[in-house]
N, C-alpha and C. Protein backbone atom coordinates (compact mmCIF):
# COMPACT_ATOMS: atom_id res chain seq x y z
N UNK A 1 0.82 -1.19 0.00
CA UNK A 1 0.00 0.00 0.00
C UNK A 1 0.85 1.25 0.00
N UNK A 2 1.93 0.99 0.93
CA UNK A 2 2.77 2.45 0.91
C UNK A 2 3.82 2.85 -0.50
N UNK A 3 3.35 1.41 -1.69
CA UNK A 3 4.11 2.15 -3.49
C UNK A 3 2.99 2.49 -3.62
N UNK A 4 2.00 2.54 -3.58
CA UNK A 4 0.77 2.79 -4.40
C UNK A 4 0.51 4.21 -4.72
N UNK A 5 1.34 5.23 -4.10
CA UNK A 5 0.92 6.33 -4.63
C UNK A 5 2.36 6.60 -5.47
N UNK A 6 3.41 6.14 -5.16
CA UNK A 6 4.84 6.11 -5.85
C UNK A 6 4.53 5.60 -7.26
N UNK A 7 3.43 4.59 -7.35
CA UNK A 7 3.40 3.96 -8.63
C UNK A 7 2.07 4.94 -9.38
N UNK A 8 1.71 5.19 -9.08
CA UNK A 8 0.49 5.69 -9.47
C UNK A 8 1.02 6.96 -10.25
N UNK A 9 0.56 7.33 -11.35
CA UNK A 9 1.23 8.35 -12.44
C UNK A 9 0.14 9.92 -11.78
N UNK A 10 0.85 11.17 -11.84
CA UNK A 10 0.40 12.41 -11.06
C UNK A 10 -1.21 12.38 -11.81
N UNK A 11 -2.19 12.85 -11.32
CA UNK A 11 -3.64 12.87 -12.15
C UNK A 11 -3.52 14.72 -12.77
N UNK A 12 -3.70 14.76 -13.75
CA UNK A 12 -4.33 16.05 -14.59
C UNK A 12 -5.04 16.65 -13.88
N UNK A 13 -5.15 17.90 -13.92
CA UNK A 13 -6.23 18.48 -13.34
C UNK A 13 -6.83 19.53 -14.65
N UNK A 14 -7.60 20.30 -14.80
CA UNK A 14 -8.09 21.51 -15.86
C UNK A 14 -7.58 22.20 -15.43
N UNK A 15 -6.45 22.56 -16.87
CA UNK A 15 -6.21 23.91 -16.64
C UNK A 15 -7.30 24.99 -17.22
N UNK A 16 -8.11 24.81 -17.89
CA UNK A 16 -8.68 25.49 -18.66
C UNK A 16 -10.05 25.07 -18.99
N UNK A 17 -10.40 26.40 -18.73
CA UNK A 17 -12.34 26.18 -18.80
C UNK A 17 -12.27 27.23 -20.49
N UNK A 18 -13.05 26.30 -21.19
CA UNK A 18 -12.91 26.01 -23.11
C UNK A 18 -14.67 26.73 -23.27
N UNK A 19 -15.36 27.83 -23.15
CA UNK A 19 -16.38 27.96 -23.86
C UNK A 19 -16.89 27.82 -24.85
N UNK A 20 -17.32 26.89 -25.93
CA UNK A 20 -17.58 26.34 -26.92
C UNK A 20 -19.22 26.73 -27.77
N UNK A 21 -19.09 27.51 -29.11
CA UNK A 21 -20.15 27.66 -29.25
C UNK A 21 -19.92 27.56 -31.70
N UNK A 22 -20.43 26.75 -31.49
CA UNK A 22 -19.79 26.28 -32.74
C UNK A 22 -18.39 26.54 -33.12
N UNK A 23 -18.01 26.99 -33.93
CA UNK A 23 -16.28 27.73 -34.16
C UNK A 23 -15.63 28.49 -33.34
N UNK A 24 -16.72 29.28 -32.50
CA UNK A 24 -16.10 30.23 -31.09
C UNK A 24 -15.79 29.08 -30.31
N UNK A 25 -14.88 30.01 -29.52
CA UNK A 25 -13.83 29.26 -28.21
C UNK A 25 -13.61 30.41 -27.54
N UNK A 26 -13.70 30.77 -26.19
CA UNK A 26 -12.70 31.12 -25.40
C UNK A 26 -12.78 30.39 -24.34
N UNK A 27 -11.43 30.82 -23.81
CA UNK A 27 -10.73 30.26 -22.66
C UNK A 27 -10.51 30.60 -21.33
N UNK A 28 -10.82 30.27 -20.36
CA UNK A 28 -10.60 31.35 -18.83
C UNK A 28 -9.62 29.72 -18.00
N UNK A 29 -8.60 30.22 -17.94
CA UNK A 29 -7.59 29.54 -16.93
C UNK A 29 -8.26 29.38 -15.37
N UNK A 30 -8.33 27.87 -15.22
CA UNK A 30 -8.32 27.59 -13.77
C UNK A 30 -7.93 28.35 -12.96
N UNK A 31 -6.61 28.75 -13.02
CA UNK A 31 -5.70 29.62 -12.11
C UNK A 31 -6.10 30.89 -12.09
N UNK A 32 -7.00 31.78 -13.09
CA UNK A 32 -8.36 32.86 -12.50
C UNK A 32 -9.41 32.15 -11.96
N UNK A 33 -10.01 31.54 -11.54
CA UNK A 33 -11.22 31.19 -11.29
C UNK A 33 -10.42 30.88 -9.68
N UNK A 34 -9.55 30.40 -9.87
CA UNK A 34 -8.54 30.11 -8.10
C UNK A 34 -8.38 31.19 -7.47
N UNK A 35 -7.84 31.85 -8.05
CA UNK A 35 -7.14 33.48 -7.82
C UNK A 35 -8.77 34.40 -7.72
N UNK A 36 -10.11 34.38 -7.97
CA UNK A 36 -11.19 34.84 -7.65
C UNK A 36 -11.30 34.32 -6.70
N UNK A 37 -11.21 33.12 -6.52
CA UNK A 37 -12.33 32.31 -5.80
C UNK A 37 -11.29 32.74 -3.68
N UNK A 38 -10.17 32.72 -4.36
CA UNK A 38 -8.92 32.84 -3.07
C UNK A 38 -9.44 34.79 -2.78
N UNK A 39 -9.55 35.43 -3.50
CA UNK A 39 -9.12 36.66 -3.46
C UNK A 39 -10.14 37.72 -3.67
N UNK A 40 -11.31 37.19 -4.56
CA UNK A 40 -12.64 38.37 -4.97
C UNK A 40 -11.92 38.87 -5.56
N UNK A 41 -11.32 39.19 -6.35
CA UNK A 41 -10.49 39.75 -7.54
C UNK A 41 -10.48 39.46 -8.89
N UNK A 42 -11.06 39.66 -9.79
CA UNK A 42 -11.07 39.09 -11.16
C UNK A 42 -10.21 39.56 -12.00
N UNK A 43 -9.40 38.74 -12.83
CA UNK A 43 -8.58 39.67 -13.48
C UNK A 43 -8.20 38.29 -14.99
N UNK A 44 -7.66 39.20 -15.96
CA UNK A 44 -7.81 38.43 -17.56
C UNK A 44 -9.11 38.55 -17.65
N UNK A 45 -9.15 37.76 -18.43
CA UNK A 45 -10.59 37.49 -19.57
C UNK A 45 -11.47 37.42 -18.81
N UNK A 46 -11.06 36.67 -17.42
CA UNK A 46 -12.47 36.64 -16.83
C UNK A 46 -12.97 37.91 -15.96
N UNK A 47 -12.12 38.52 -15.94
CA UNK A 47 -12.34 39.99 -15.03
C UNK A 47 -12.91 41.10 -16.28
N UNK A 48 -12.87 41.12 -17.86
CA UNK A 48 -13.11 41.78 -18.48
C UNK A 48 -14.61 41.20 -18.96
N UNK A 49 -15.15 39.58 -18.61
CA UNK A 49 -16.22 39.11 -18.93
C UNK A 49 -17.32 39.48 -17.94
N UNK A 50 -16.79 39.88 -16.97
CA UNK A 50 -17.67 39.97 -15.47
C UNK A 50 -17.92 41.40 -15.93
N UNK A 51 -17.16 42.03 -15.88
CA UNK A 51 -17.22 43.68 -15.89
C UNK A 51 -18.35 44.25 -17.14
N UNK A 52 -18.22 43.32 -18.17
CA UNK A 52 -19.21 43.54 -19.66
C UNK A 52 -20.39 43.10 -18.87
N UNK A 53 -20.50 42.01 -18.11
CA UNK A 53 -21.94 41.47 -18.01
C UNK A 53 -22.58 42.13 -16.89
N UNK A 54 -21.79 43.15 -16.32
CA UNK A 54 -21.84 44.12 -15.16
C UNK A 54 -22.14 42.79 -13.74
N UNK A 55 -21.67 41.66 -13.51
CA UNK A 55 -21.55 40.60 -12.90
C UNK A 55 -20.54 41.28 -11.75
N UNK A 56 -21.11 41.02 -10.29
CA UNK A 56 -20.14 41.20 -9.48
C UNK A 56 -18.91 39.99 -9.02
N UNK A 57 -18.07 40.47 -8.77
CA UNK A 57 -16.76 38.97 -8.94
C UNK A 57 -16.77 38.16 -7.53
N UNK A 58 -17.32 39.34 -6.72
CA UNK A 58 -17.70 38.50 -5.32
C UNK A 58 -18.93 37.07 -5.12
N UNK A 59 -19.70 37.51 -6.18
CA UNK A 59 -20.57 36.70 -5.84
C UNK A 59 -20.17 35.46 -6.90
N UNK A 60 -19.68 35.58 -8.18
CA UNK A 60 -18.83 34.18 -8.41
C UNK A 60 -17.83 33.76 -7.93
N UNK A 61 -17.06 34.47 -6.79
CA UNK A 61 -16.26 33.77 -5.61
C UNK A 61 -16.94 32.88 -4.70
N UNK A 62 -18.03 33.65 -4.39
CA UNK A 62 -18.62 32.76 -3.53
C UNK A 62 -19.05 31.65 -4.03
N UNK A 63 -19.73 31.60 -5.25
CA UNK A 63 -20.43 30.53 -5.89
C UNK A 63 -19.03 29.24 -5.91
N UNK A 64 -17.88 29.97 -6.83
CA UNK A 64 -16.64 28.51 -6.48
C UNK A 64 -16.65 28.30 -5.55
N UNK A 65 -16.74 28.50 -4.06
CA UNK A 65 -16.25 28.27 -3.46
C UNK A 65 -17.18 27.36 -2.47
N UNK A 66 -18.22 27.33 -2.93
CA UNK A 66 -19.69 26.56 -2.03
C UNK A 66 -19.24 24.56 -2.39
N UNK A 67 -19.38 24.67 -0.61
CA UNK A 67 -18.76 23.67 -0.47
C UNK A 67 -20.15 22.26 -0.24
N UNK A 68 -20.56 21.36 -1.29
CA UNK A 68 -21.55 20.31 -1.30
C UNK A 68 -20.62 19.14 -0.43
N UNK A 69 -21.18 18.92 1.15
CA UNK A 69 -20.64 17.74 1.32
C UNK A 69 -21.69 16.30 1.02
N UNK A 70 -20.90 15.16 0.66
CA UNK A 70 -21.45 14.00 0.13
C UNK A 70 -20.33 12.76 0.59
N UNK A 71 -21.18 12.04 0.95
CA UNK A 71 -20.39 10.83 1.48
C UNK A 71 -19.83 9.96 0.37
N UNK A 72 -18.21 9.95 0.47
CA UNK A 72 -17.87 9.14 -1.00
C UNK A 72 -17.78 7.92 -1.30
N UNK A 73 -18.36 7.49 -0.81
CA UNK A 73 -18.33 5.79 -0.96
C UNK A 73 -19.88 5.46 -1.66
N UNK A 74 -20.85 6.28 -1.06
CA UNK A 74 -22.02 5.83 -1.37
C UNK A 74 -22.31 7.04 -2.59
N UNK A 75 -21.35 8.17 -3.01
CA UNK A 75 -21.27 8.73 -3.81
C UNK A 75 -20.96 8.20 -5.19
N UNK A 76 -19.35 7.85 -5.09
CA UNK A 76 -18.88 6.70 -5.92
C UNK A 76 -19.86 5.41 -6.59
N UNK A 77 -20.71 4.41 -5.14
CA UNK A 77 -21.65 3.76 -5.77
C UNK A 77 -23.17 4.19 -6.73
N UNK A 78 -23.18 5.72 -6.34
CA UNK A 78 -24.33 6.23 -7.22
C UNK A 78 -23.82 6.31 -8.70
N UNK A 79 -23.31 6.97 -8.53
CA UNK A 79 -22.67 7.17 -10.14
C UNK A 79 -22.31 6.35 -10.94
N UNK A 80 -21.85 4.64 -9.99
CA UNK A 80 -21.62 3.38 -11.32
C UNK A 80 -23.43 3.24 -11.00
N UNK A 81 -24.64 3.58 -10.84
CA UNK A 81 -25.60 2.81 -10.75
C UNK A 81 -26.28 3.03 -12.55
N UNK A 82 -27.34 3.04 -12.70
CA UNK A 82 -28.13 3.18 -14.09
C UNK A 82 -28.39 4.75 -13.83
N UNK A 83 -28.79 5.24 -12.73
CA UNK A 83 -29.15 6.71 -12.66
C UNK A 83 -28.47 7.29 -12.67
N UNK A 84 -27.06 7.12 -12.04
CA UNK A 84 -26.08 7.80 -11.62
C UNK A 84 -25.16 7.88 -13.50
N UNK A 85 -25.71 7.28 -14.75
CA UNK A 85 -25.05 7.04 -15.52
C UNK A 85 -25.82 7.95 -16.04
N UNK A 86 -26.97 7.90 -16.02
CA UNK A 86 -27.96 9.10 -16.65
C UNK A 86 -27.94 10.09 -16.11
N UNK A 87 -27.63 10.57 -15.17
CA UNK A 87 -27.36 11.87 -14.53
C UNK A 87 -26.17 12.34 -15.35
N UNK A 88 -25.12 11.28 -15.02
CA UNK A 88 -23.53 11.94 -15.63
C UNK A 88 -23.96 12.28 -17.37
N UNK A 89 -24.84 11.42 -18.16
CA UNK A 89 -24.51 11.72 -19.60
C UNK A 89 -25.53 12.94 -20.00
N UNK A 90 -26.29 13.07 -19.19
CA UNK A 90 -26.47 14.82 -19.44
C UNK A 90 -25.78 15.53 -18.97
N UNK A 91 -25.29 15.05 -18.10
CA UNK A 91 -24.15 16.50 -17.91
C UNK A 91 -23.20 16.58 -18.95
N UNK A 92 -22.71 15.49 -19.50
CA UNK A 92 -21.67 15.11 -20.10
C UNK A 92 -22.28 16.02 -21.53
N UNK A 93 -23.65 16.45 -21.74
CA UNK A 93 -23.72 17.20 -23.16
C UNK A 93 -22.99 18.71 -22.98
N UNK A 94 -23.35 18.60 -21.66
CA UNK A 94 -22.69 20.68 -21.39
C UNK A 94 -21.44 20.36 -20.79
N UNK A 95 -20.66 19.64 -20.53
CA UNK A 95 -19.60 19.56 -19.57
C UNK A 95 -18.75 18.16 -20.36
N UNK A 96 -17.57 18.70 -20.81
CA UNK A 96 -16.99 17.20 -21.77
C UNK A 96 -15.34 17.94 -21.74
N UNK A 97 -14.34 17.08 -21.81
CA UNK A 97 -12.80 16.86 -22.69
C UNK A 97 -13.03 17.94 -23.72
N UNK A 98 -12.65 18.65 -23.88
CA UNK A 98 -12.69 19.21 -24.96
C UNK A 98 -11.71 18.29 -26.55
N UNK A 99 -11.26 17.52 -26.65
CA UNK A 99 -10.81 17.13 -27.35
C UNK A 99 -11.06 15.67 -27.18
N UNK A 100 -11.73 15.33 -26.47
CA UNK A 100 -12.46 14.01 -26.79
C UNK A 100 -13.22 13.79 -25.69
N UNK A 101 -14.59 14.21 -26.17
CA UNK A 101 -16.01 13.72 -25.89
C UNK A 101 -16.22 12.57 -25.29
N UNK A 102 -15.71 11.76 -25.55
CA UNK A 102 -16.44 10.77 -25.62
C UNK A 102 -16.45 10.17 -24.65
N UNK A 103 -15.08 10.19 -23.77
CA UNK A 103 -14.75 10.37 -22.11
C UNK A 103 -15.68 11.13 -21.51
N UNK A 104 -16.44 11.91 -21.65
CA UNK A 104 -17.10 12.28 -20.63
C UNK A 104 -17.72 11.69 -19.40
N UNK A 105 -18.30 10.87 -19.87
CA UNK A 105 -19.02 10.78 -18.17
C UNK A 105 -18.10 10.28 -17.52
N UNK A 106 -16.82 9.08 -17.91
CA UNK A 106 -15.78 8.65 -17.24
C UNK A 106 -14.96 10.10 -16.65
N UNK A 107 -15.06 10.74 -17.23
CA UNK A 107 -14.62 11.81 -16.61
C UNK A 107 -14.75 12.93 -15.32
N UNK A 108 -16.08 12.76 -15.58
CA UNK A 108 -17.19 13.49 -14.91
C UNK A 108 -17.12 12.55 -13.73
N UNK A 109 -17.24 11.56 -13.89
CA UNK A 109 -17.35 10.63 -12.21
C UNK A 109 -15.95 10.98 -11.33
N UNK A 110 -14.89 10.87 -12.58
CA UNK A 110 -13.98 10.98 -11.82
C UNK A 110 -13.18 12.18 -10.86
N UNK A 111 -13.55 12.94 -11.34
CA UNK A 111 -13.52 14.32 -11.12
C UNK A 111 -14.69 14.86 -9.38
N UNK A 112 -15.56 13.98 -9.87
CA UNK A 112 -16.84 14.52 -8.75
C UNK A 112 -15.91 13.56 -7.40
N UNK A 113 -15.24 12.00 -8.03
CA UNK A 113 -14.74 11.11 -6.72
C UNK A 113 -13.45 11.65 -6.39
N UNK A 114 -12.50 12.47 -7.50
CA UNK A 114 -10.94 12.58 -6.91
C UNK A 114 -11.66 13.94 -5.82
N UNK A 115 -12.31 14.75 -6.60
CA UNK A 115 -12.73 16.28 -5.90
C UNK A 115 -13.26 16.14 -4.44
N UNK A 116 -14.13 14.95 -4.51
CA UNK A 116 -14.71 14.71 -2.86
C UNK A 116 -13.24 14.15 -1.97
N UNK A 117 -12.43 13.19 -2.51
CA UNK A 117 -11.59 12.61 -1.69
C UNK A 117 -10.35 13.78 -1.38
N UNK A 118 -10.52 14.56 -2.54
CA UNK A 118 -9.00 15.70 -1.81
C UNK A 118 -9.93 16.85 -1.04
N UNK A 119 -11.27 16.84 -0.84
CA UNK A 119 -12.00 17.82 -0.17
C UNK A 119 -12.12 17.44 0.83
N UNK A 120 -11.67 16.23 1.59
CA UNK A 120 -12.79 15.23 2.63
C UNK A 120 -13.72 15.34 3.02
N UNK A 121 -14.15 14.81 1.91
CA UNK A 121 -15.75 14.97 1.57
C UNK A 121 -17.28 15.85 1.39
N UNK A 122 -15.93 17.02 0.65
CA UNK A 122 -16.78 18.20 0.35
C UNK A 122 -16.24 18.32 -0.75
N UNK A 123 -17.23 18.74 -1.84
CA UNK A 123 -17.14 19.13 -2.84
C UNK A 123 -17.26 20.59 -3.72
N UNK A 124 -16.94 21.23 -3.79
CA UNK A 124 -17.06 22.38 -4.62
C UNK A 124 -16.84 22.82 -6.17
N UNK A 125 -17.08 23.72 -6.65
CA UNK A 125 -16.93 24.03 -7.65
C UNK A 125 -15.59 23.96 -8.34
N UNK A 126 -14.75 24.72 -7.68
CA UNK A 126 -13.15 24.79 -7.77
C UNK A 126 -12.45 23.25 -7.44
N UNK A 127 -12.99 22.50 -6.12
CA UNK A 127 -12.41 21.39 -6.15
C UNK A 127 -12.45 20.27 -7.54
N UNK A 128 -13.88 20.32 -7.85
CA UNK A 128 -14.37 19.92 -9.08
C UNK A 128 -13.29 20.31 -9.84
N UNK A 129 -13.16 21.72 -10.36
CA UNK A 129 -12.24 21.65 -11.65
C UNK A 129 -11.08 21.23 -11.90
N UNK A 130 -9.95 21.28 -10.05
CA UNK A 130 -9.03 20.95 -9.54
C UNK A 130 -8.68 19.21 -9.64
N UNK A 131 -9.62 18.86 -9.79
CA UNK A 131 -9.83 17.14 -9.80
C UNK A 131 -10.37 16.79 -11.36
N UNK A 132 -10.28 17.65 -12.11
CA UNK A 132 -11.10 17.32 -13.94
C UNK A 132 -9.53 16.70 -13.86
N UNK A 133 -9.85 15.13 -14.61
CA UNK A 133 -8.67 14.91 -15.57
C UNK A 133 -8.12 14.55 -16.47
N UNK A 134 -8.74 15.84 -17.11
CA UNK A 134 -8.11 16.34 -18.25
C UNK A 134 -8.02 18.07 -18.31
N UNK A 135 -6.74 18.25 -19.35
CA UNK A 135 -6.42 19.48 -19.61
C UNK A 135 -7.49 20.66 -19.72
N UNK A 136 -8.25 20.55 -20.75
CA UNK A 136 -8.82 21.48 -20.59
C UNK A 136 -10.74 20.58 -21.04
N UNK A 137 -11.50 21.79 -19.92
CA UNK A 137 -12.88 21.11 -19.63
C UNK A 137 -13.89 22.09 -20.47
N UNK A 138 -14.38 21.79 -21.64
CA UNK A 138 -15.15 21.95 -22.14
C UNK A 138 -16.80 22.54 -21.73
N UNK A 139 -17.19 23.70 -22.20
CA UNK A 139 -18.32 24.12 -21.45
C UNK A 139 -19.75 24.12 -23.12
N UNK A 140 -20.20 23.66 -23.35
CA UNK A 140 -21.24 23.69 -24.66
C UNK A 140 -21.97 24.80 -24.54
N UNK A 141 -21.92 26.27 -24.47
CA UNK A 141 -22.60 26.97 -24.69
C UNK A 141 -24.48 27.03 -24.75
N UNK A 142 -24.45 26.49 -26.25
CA UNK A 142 -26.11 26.07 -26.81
C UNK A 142 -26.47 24.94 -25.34
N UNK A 143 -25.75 23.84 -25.67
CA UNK A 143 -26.28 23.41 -24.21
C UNK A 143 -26.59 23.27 -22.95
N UNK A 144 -25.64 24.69 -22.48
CA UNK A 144 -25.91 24.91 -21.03
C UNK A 144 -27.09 25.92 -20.94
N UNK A 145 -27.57 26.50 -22.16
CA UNK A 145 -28.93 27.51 -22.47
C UNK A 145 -30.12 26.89 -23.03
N UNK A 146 -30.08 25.40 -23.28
CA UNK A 146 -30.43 24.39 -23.46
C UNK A 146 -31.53 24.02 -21.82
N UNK A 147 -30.27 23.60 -21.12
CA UNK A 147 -30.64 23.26 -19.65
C UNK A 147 -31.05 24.30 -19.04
N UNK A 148 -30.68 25.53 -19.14
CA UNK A 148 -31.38 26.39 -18.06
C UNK A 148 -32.76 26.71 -18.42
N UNK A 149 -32.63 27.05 -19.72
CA UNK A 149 -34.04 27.26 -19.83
C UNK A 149 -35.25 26.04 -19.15
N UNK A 150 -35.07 24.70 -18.92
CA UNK A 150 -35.43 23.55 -19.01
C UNK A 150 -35.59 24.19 -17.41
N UNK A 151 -34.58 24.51 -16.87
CA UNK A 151 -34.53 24.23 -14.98
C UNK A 151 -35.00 25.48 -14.97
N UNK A 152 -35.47 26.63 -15.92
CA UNK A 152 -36.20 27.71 -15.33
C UNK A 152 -37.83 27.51 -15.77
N UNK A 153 -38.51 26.49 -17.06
CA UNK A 153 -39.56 26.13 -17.13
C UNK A 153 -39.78 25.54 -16.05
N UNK A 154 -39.67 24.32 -15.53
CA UNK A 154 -40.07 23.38 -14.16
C UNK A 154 -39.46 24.97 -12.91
N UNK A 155 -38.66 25.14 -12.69
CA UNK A 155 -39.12 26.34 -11.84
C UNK A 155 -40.52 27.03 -11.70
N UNK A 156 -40.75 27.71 -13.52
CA UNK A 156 -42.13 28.29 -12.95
C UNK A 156 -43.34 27.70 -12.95
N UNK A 157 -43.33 25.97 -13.45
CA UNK A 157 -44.02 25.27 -13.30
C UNK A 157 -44.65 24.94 -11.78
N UNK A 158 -43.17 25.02 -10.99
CA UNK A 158 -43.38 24.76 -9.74
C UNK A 158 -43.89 25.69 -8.97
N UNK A 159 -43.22 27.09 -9.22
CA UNK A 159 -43.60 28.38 -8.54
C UNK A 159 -45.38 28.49 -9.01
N UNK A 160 -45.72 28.06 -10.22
CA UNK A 160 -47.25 28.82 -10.52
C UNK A 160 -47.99 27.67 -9.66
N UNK A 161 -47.46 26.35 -9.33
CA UNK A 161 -48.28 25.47 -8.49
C UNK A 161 -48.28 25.77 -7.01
N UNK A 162 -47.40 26.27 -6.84
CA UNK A 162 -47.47 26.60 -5.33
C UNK A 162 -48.29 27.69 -5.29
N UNK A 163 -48.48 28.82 -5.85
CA UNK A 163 -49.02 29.73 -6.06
C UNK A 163 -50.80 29.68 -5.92
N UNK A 164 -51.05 28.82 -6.89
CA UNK A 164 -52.48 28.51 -6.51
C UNK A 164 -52.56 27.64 -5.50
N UNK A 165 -54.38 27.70 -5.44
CA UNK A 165 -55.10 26.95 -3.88
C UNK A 165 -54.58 25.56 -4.15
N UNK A 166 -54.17 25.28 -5.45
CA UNK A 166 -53.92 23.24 -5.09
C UNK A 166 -52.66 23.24 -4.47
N UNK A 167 -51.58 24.33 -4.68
CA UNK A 167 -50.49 24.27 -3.85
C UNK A 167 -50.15 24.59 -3.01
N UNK A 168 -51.37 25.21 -2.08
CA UNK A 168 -51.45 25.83 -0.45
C UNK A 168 -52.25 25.18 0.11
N UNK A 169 -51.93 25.51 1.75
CA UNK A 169 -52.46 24.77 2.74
C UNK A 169 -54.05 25.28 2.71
N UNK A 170 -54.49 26.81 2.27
CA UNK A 170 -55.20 27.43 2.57
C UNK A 170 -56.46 26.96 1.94
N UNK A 171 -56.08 26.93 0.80
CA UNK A 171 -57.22 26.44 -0.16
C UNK A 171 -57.93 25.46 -0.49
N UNK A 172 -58.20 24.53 0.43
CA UNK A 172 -58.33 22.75 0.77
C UNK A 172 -60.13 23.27 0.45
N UNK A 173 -60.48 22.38 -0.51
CA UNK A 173 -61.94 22.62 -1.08
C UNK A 173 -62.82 21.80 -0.07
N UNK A 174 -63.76 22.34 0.50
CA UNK A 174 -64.26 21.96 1.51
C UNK A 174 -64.12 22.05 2.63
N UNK A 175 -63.03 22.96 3.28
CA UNK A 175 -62.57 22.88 4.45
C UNK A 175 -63.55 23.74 5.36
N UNK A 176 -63.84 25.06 4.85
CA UNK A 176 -64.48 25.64 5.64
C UNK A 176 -64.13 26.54 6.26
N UNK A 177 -62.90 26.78 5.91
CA UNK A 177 -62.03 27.85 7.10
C UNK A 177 -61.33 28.77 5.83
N UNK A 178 -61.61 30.07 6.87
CA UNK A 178 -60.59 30.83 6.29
C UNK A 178 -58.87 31.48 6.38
N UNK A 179 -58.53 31.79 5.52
CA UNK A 179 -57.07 32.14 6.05
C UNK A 179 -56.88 32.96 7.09
């Protein structure tokens, strides 16, 4: 047990987050998104992308830096399950190798298990990218506007149900009482 990390070859991490939108590409280095996430400071491409979108840099510090804890053993077993495979290969449409796809979800697991085990057993955004391994991590543009729109329909699906009497306590047909 004590060659096993002697034998074991160093793991990749992302250097580079790849925005992908047919022929467009840009690039924002791990080592800004570290240097925000350490400092509230944005600076390169990604400090000139924040500033256009009038985006404050504090609050995507905070966002890297939100720490999901998850137990990794029973983490690890979700992800080889059937769901845990379908979870990863949608992600795997917005989130891939940039130079070969096809690794993705092998990727994606691995990254979510090295990221929990060097976090003990917290996961974050930054740990995530810190644990991608491979060079640079691919972001699909069309498809991450794809998904949001998707997670902001069922949002107001959910919000307009709560909203009415079938989704309050108040409105129980027959009850007799008022609010």
């Amino acid at each position: 047990m004590l060659l096993l990390p002697v034998l074991m070859p160093p793991a990749n991490a992302a250097e580079q987050v790849v925005f992908v939108t047919g022929a467009f590409r840009r690039s924002i280095p791990v080592a800004d998104l570290a240097h925000l996430a350490e400092t509230g400071e944005a600076r390169g491409l990604l400090g000139d992308v924040l500033r256009l979108g009038r985006q404050n840099p504090a609050e995507l510090a905070k966002l890297l830096n939100v720490q999901i804890r998850l137990p990794l053993v029973l983490t690890s077993r979700l992800l080889g399950t059937r769901i845990g495979e379908a979870a990863l290969s949608r992600v795997a449409r917005i989130v891939f190798p940039l130079k070969a796809p096809g690794v993705a979800v092998p990727a994606l697991r691995a990254a979510t298990i090295l990221g929990l085990e060097k976090g003990g057993g917290s996961l974050s955004p930054l740990g995530f990218l810190q644990a991608y391994p491979n060079r640079d991590l691919a972001v699909s543009l069309p498809e991450l506007k794809i998904a949001f729109n998707r997670l902001n329909s069922v949002t107001e699906v959910v919000r307009s149900f709560l909203e009415t009497d079938l989704g309050g306590q108040s409105g129980a047909a027959g009850s007799g009482t008022t609010p």
